[in-house]
Protein backbone atom coordinates (compact mmCIF):
# COMPACT_ATOMS: atom_id res chain seq x y z
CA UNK A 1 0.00 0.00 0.00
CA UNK A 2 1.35 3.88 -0.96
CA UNK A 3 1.79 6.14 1.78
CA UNK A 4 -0.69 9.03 2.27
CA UNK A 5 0.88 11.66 0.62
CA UNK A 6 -0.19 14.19 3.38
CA UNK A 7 1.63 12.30 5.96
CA UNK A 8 5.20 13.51 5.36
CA UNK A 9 4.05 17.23 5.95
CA UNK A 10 2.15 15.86 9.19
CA UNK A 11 4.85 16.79 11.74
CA UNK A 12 5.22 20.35 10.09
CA UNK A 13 1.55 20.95 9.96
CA UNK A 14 1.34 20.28 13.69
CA UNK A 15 4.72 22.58 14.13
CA UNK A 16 2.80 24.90 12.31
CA UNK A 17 -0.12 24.72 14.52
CA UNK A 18 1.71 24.84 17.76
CA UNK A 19 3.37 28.25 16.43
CA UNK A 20 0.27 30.26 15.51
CA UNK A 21 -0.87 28.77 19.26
CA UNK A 22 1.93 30.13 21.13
CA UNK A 23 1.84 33.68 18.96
CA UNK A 24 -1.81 33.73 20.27
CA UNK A 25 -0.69 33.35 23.59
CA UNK A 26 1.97 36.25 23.15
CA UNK A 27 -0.82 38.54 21.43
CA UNK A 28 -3.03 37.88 23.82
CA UNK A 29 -0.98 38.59 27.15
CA UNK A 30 0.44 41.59 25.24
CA UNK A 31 -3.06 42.84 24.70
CA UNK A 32 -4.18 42.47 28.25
CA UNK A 33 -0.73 44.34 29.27
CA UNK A 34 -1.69 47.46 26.60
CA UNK A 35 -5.26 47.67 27.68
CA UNK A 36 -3.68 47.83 31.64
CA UNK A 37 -7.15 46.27 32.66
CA UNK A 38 -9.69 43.21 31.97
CA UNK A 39 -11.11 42.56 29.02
CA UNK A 40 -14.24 40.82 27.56
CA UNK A 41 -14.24 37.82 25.36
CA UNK A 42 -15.14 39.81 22.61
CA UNK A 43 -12.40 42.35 22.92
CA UNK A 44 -9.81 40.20 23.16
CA UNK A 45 -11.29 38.29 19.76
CA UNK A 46 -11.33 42.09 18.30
CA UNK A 47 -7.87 43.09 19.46
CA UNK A 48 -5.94 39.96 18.64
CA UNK A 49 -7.78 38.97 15.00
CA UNK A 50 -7.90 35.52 16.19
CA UNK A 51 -11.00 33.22 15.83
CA UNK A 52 -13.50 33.34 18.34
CA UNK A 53 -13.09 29.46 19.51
CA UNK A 54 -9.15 29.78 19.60
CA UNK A 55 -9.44 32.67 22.27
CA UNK A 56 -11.83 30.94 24.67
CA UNK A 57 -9.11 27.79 24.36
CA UNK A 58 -6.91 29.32 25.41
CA UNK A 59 -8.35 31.35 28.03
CA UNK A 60 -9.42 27.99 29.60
CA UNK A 61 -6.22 26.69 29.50
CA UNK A 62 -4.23 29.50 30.52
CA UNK A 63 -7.35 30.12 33.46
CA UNK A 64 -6.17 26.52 35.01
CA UNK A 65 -2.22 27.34 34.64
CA UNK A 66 -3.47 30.56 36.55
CA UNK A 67 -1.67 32.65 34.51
CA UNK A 68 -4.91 34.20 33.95
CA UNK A 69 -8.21 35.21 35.70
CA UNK A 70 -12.11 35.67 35.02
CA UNK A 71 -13.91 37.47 37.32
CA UNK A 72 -17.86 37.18 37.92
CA UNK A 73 -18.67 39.26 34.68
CA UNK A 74 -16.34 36.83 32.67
CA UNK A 75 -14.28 39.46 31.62
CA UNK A 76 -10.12 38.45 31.59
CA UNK A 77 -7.27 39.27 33.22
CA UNK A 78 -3.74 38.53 34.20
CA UNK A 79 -3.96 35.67 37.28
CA UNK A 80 -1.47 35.17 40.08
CA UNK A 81 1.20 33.42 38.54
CA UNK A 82 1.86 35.94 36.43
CA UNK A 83 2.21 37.88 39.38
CA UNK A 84 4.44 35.45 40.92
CA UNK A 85 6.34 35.20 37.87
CA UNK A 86 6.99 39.05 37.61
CA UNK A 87 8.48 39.02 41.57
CA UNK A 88 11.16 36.42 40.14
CA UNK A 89 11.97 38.19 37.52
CA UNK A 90 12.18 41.23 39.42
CA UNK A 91 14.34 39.14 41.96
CA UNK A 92 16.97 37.72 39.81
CA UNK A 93 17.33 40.47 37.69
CA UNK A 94 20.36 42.55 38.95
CA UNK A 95 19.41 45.54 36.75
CA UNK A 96 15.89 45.59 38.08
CA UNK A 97 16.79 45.15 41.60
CA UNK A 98 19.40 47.70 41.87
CA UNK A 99 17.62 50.29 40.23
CA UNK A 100 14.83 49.58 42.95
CA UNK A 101 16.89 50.40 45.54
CA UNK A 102 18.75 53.48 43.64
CA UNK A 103 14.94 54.90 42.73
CA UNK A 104 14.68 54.67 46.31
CA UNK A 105 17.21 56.32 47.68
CA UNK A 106 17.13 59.08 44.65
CA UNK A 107 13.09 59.80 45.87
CA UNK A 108 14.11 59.59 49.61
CA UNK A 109 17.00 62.57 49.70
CA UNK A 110 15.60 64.82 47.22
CA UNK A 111 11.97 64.10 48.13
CA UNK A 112 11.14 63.59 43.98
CA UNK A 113 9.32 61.44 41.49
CA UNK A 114 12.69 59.25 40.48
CA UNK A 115 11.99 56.55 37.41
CA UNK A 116 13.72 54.11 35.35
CA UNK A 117 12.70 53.76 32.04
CA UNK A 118 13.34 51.70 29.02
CA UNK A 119 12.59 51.30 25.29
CA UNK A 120 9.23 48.86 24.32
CA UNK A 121 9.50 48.34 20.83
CA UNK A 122 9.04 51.66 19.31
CA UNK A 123 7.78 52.98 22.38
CA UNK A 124 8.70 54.32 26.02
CA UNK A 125 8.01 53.22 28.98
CA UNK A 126 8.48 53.36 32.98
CA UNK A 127 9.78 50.37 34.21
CA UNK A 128 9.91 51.29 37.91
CA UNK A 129 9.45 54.63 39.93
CA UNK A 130 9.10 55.54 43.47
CA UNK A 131 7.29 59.10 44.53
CA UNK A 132 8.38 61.49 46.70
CA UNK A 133 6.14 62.74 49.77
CA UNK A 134 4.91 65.80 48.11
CA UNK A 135 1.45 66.26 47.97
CA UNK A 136 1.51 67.38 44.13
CA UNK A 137 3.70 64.86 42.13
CA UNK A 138 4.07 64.16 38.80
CA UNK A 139 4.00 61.07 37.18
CA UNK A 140 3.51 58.56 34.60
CA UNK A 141 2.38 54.64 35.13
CA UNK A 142 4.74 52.47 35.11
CA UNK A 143 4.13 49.83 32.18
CA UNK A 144 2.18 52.23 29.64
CA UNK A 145 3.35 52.74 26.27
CA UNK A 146 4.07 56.26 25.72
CA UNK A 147 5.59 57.83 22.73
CA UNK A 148 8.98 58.29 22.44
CA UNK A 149 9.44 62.39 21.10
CA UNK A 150 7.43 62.93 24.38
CA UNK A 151 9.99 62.23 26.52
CA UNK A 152 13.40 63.41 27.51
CA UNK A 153 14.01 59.38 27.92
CA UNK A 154 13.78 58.85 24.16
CA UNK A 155 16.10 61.51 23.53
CA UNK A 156 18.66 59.63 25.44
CA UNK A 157 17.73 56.11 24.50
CA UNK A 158 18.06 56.90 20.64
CA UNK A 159 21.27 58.67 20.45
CA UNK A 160 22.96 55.28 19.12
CA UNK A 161 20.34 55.37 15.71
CA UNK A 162 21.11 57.46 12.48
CA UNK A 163 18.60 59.48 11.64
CA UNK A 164 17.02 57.60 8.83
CA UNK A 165 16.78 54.74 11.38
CA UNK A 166 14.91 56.88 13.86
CA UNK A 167 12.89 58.05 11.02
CA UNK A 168 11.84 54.41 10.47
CA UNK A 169 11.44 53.56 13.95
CA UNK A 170 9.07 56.31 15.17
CA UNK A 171 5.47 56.12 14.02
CA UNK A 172 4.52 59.74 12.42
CA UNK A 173 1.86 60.11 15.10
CA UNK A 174 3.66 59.87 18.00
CA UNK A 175 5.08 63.41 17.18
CA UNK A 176 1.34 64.43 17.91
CA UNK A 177 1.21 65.86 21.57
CA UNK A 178 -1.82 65.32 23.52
CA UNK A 179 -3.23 68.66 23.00
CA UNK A 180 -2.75 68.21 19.71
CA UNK A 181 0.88 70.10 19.14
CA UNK A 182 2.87 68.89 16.98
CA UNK A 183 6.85 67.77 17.78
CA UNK A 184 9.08 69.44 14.90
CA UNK A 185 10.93 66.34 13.55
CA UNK A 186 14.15 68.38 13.13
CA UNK A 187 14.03 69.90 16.45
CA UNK A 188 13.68 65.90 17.92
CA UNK A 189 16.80 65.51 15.87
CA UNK A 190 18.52 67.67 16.89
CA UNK A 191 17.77 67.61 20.77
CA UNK A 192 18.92 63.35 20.41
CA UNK A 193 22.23 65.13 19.24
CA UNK A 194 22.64 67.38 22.10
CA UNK A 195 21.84 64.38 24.46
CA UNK A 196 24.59 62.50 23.43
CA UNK A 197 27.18 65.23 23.63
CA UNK A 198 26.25 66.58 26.70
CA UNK A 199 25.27 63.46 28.77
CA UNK A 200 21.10 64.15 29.52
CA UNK A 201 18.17 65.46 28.12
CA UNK A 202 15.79 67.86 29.51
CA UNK A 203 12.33 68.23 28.32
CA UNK A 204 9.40 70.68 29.61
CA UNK A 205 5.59 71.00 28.92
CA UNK A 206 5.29 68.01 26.43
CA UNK A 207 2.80 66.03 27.85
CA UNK A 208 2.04 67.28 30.76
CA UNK A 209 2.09 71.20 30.42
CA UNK A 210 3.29 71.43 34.22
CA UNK A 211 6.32 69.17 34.22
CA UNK A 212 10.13 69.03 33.80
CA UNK A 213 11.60 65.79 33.02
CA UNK A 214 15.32 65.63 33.41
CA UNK A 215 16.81 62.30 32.20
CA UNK A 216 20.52 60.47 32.14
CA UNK A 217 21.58 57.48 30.64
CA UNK A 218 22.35 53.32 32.40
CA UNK A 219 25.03 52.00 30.01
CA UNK A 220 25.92 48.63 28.98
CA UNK A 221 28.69 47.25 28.98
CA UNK A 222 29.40 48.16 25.63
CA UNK A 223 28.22 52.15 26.31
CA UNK A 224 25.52 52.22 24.88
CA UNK A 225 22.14 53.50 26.63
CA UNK A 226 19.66 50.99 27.60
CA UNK A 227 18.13 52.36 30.20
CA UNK A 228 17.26 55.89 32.40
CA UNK A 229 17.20 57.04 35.62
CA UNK A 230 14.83 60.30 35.38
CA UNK A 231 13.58 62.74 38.01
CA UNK A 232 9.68 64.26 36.95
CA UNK A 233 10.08 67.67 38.59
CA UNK A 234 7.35 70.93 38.01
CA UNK A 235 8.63 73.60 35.21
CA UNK A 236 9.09 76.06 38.21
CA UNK A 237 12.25 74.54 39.76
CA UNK A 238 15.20 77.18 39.39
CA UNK A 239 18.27 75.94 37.47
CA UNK A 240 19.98 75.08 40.85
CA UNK A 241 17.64 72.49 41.62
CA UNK A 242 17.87 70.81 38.15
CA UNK A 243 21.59 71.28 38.18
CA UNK A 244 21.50 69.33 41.72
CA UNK A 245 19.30 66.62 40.22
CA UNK A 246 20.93 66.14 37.06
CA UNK A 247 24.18 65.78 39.49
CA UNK A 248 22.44 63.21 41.34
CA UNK A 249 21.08 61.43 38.61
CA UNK A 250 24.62 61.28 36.79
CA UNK A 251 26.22 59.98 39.95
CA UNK A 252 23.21 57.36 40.71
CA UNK A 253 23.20 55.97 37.16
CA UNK A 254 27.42 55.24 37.13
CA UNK A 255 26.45 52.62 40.04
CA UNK A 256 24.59 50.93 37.60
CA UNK A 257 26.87 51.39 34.61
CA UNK A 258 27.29 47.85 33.03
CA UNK A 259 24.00 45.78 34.15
């Protein structure tokens, strides 16, 4: 008797089939990460394209695993092994855990909102932060996307690109502030160029039309900037304060040079 001719591409077309399962998986945790709150069945269908069945599978699978959660209106969530997950991380990671304690420190003396911050694809974000005791701080969340021209971060994190590959890598909208300004291209540029020469970037009334964000590079060990340690101050501070945080900031991010 022949051989089925479909059973030689058997083993690929369940390869296959595991791959778009575990790129479902991805899209779907990512999309519950973006949306920073539960979501419905039908959103998550929406959001990740992927048929209707394949997203209740594997939000019954992943429910038992407990790496994710419905609540009494069936709408999804992240469960408490991701949480667990995210403390191990956070404990064996020696970047992570010694910016904690530097954020700390940094919001403890100078009594303001300190952050680290790093690159998400083509986007910003804070990684970790710790508030001062004032009773007006300034802040962003700490896992939300945010547009790199709006932040003195991106200036710093982009200064190893060319400028056709920052051209590439920002998205033409994300030079749209929220109030509907628009970020000169040039300008962004040039400010990346200034960042590298001088060591930091300062930024005022981008997003927020209140605040001062003064930001410094973490090298690698190869020099190059993959992370920030930032200070969100209001516009009002006189040049000796930001001279004393950019000081502070400079000295806090050389005990983390090489993590």
């Amino acid at each position: 008797m022949s051989e089925s001719p479909t059973t030689p591409n058997a083993p690929a077309a369940s390869s296959a089939k595991r791959a778009r399962g575990v790129d479902r998986v991805i899209d779907l945790c990512t999309q519950l990460h973006r949306h920073k709150a539960p979501m419905t069945p039908r959103e998550l269908v929406e959001a990740t394209g992927a048929p209707r069945s394949s997203v209740y599978e594997l939000v019954s699978i992943l429910s038992e695993a407990g790496w994710l959660e419905v609540d009494r209106d069936g709408r999804i969530f992240f469960g408490r092994a991701m949480h667990l997950f995210g403390l191990d991380y956070a404990r064996h990671n020696d970047l992570i855990s010694r910016a904690r304690g530097v954020l700390r420190q940094l919001a403890a003396e100078f009594n303001e909102t300190s952050q680290f911050c790093m690159l998400e694809g083509n986007k910003y974000t804070v990684v970790l932060d710790d508030n001062g005791t004032r009773p007006f701080r300034i802040s962003a969340d700490t896992g939300v996307r945010i547009p790199i021209p709006w932040t003195a971060s991106g200036r710093v994190l982009l200064g190893d690109m060319t400028f056709e590959a920052i051209n590439d890598f920002i998205p033409p909208e994300d030079f749209i502030l929220p109030d509907g300004r628009e970020i000169v291209r040039e300008d962004f540029l040039t400010e990346i160029d200034r960042a590298r020469e001088q060591g930091y970037a300062i930024t005022e009334g981008l997003a927020d039309s209140f605040a001062c964000c003064l930001a410094v590079p973490v090298l690698d060990q190869g020099g190059h900037a993959h992370a920030t340690l930032c200070f969100t101050i209001g516009r009002d501070a006189p040049q000796a304060r930001r001279d004393e945080l950019l000081d502070a900031l400079k000295q806090a991010a050389r005990t983390l040079y090489g993590h």
